[in-house]
Protein backbone atom coordinates (compact mmCIF):
# COMPACT_ATOMS: atom_id res chain seq x y z
CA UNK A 1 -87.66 101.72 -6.43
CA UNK A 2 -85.73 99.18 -7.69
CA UNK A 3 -86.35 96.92 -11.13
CA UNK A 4 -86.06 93.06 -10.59
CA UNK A 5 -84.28 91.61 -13.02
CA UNK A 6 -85.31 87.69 -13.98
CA UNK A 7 -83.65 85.06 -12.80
CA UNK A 8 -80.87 83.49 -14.94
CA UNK A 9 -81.61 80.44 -16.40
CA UNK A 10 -78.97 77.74 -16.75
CA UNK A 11 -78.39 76.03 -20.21
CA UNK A 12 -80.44 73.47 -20.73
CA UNK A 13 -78.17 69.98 -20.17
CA UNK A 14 -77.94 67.25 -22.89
CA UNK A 15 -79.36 64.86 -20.02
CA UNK A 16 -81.94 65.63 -17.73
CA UNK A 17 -84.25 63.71 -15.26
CA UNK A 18 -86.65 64.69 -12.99
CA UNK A 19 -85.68 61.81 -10.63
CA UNK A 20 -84.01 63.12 -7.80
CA UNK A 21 -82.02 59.57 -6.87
CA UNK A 22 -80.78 60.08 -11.26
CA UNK A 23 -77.38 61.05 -11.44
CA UNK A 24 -79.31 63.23 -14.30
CA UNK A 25 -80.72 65.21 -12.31
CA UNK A 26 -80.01 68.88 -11.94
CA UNK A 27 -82.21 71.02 -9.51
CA UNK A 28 -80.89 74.63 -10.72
CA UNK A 29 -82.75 73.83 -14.30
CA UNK A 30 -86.28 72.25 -12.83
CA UNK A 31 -86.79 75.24 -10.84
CA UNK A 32 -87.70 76.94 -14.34
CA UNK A 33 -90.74 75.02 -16.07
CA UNK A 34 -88.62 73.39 -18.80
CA UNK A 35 -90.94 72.25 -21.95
CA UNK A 36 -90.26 69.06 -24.34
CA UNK A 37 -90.96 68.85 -28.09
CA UNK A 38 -90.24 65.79 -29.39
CA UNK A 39 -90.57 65.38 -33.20
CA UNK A 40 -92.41 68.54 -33.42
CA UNK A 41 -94.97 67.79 -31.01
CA UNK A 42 -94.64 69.25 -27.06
CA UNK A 43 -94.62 66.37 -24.35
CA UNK A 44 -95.95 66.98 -20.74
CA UNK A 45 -95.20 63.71 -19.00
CA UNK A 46 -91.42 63.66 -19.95
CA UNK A 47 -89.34 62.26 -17.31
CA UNK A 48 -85.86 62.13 -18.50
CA UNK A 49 -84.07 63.35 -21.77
CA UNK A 50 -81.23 62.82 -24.21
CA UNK A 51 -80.58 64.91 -26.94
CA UNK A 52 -77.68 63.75 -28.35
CA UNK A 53 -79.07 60.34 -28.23
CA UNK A 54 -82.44 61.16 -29.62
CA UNK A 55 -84.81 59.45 -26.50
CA UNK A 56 -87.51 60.57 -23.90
CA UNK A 57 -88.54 58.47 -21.45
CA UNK A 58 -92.43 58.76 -20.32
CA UNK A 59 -94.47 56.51 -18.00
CA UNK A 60 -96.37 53.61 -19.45
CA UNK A 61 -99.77 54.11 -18.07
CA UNK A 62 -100.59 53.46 -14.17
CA UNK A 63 -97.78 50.23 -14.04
CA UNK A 64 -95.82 50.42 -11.01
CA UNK A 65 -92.09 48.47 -10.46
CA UNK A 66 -92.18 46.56 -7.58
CA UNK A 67 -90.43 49.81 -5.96
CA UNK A 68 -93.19 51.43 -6.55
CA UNK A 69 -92.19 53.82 -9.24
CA UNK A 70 -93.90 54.65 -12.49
CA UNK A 71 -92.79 51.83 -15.31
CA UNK A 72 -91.29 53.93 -18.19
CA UNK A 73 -90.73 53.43 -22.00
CA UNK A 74 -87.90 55.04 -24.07
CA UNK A 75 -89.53 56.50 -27.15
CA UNK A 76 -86.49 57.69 -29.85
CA UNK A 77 -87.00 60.80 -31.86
CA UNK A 78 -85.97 64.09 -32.13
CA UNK A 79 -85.82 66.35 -29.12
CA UNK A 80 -85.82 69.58 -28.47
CA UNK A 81 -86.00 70.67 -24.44
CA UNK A 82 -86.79 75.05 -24.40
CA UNK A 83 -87.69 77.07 -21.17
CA UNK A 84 -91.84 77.73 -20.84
CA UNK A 85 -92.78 81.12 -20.41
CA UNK A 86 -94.29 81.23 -17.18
């Protein structure tokens, strides 16, 4: 029998959104569950990154834009994206 071997996961971007249409977007990374601490504490309802620039995005409650997507803020911190153990 043969051993499988994990998967090998990419480097974790500076950038990254979950938003397909997001020129931030990279699929090869979000098919690992990628985890968000953001001055020390871990965020679940991330939606986009910047490490360099020291922001998260996350939705602001149930507001929709009139496209119908969830209304964001940009909160500015430290970040620090890691892979979850799954």
């Amino acid at each position: 029998m043969t051993e499988e071997t994990p998967a090998e996961k990419p480097p974790l971007p500076d950038h990254l959104s979950t938003d397909p249409r997001s020129p931030h977007f990279n699929g090869d990374v979000l098919r690992h569950p990628v985890g968000i601490r953001f001055n020390g504490v871990e965020k679940t309802n991330v939606e986009e990154y910047c490490v360099s620039e020291g922001w998260i995005r996350v939705p602001a409650g149930p507001a929709k834009d009139r496209y119908g997507n969830p209304m964001t803020l940009k909160l500015k911190g430290t970040v620090e994206p890691y892979y979850r153990e799954a």
